[in-house]
Protein backbone atom coordinates (compact mmCIF):
# COMPACT_ATOMS: atom_id res chain seq x y z
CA UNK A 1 30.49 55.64 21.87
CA UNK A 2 26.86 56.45 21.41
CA UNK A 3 25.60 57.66 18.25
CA UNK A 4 24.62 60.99 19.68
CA UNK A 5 28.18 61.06 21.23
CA UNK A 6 29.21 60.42 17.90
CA UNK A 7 27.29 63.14 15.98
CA UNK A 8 28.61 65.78 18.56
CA UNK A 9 32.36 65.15 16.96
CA UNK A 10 34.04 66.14 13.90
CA UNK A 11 34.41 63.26 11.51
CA UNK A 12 33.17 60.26 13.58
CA UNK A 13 32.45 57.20 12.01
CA UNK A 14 29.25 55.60 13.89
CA UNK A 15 28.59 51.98 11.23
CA UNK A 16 29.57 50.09 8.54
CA UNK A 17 26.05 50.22 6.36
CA UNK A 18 27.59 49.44 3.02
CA UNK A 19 29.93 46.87 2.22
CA UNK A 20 30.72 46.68 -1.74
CA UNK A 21 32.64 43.88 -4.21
CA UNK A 22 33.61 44.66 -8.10
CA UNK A 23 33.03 42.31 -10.77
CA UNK A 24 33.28 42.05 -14.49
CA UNK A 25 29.66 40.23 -13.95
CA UNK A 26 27.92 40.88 -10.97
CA UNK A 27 25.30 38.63 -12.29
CA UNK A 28 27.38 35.59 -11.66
CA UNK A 29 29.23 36.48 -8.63
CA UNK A 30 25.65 36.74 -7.04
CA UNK A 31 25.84 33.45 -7.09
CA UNK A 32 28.03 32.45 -5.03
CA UNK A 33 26.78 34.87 -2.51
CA UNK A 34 23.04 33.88 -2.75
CA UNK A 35 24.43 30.21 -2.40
CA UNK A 36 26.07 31.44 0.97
CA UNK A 37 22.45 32.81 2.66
CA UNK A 38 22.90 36.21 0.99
CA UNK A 39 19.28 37.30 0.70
CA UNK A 40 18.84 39.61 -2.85
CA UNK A 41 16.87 42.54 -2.62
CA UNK A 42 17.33 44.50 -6.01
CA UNK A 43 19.54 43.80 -9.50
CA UNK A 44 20.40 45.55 -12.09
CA UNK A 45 22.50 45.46 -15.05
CA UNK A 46 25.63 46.90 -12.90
CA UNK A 47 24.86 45.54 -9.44
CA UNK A 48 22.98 43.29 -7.17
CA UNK A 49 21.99 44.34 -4.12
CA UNK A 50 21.59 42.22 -0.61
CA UNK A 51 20.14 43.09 2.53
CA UNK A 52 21.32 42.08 5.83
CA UNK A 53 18.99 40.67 8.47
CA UNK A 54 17.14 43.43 10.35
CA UNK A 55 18.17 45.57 7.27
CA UNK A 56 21.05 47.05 9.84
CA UNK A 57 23.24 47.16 6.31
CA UNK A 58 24.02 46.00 2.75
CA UNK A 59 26.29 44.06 0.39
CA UNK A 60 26.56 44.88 -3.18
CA UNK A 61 28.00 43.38 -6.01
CA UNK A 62 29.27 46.17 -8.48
CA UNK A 63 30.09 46.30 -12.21
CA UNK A 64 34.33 47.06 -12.54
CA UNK A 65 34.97 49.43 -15.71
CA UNK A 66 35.57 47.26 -18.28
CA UNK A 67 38.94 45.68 -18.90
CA UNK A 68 39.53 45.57 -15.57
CA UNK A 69 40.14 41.55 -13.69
CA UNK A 70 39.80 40.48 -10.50
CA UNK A 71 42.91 40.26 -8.35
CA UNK A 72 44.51 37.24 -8.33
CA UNK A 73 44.17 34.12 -5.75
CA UNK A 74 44.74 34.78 -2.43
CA UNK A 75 46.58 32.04 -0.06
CA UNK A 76 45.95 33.62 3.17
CA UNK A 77 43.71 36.49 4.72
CA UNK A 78 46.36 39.10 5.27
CA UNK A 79 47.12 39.11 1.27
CA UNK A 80 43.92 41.16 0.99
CA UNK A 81 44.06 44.75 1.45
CA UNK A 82 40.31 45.50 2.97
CA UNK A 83 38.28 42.66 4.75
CA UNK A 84 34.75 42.90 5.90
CA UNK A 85 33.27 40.90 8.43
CA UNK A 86 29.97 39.81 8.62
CA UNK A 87 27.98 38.21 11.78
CA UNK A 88 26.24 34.89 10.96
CA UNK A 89 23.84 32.83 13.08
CA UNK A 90 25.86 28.95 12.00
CA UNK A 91 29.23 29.69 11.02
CA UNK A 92 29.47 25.80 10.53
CA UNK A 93 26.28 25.63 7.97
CA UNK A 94 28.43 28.87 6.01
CA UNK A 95 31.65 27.30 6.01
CA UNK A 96 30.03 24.28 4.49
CA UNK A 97 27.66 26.58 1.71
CA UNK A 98 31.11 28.07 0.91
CA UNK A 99 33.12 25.16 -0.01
CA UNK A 100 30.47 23.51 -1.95
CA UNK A 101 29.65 27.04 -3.92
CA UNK A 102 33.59 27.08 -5.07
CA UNK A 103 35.09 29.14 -2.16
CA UNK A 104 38.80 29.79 -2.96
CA UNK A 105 40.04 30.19 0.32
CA UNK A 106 38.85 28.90 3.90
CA UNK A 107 40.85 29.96 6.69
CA UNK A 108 40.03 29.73 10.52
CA UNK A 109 41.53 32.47 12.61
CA UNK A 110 40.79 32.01 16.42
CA UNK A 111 40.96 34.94 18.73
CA UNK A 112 43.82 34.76 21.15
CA UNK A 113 42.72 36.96 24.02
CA UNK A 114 38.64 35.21 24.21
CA UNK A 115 36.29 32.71 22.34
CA UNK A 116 36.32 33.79 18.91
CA UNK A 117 36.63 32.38 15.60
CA UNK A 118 36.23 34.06 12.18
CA UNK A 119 36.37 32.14 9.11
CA UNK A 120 37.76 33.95 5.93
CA UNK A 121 36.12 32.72 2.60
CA UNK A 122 37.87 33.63 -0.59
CA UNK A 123 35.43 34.26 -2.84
CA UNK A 124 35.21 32.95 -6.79
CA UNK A 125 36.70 36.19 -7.59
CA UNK A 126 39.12 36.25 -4.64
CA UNK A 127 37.65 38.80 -2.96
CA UNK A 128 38.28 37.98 0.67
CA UNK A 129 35.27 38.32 3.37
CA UNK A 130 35.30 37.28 7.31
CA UNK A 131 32.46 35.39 8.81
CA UNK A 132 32.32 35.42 12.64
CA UNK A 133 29.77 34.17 14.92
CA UNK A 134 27.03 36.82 16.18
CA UNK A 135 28.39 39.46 19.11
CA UNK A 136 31.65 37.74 18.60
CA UNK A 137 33.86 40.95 20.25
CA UNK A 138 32.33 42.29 23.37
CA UNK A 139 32.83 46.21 22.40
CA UNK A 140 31.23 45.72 19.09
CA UNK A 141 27.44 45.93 19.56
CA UNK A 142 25.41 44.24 17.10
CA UNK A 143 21.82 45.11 16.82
C-alpha cells in the first residue's frame, strides 16, 4: 500500500519509525548496542538515542521507573513478547559484534518459503531483537 493509499484510510499504519528498549541504565546498555554498529545521535540522563542509516527510523534506549528489572533470560525467540527487526548490510560481521559484546542469545531462523535468514540476539538485558539481511521479504520495501 502506498503511503497516500494509506493516509486515505482510517487507522492505517504506514512504518515502524521508533523502536524503544527499557533499562535501569540506559547508559550501559548503549553499550552493547554501539558495540553492535548502532550509531548514537543524542543522550541524556533517561535515554540514548540512535539513528538508523538514511535516518528512515530510530532506536532508543529508555530509563524503566525505578525498581523495576529486566525480564529474565530468554532461551529462544518466541519467549519474547514484541521483536523488532532491523535490516543490516553483514549479518555475519553483527552476529560476530554480538557474541563478543555479551549477547545472551543467538538464534538463526531461516525462512521456509525463500532465502532468508534472521538472526535473533538476546541482548545483555534480554531484550530480544531480529537482524535480517537488507530487502530480506519481497513485500517489505526498504528505502
Amino acid at each position: 500500500m502506498s503511503p497516500a493509499l494509506a493516509q486515505q484510510k482510517n487507522n492505517a499504519v504506514t512504518s515502524i519509525p521508533k523502536v524503544l528498549v527499557r533499562s535501569p541504565n540506559p547508559a550501559k546498555l548503549a553499550e552493547f548496542y554501539k558495540a553492535l554498529g548502532f550509531s548514537e545521535t543524542a543522550r541524556n540522563q533517561n535515554s540514548v538515542n540512535f539513528y538508523l542509516e538514511g535516518d528512515v527510523g530510530a532506536f532508543e534506549v529508555l530509563k524503566m521507573d525505578e525498581g523495576t528489572q529486566p525480564s529474565g533470560p530468554k532461551t529462544s525467540r518466541t519467549q519474547q513478547g514484541v521483536v523488532a527487526i532491523f535490516e543490516v548490510t553483514d549479518q555475519d560481521a553483527l552476529v560476530a559484534r554480538a557474541k563478543a559484546a555479551g549477547a545472551t542469545l543467538v538464534e538463526r531462523w531461516d525462512a521456509p518459503d525463500r532465502p532468508a535468514t534472521i538472526y535473533y540476539i538476546g541482548d545483555p538485558e534480554n531484550n530480544v531483537l531480529g537482524f535480517a539481511a537488507r530487502n530480506h521479504h519481497p513485500r517489505i520495501k526498504t528505502p
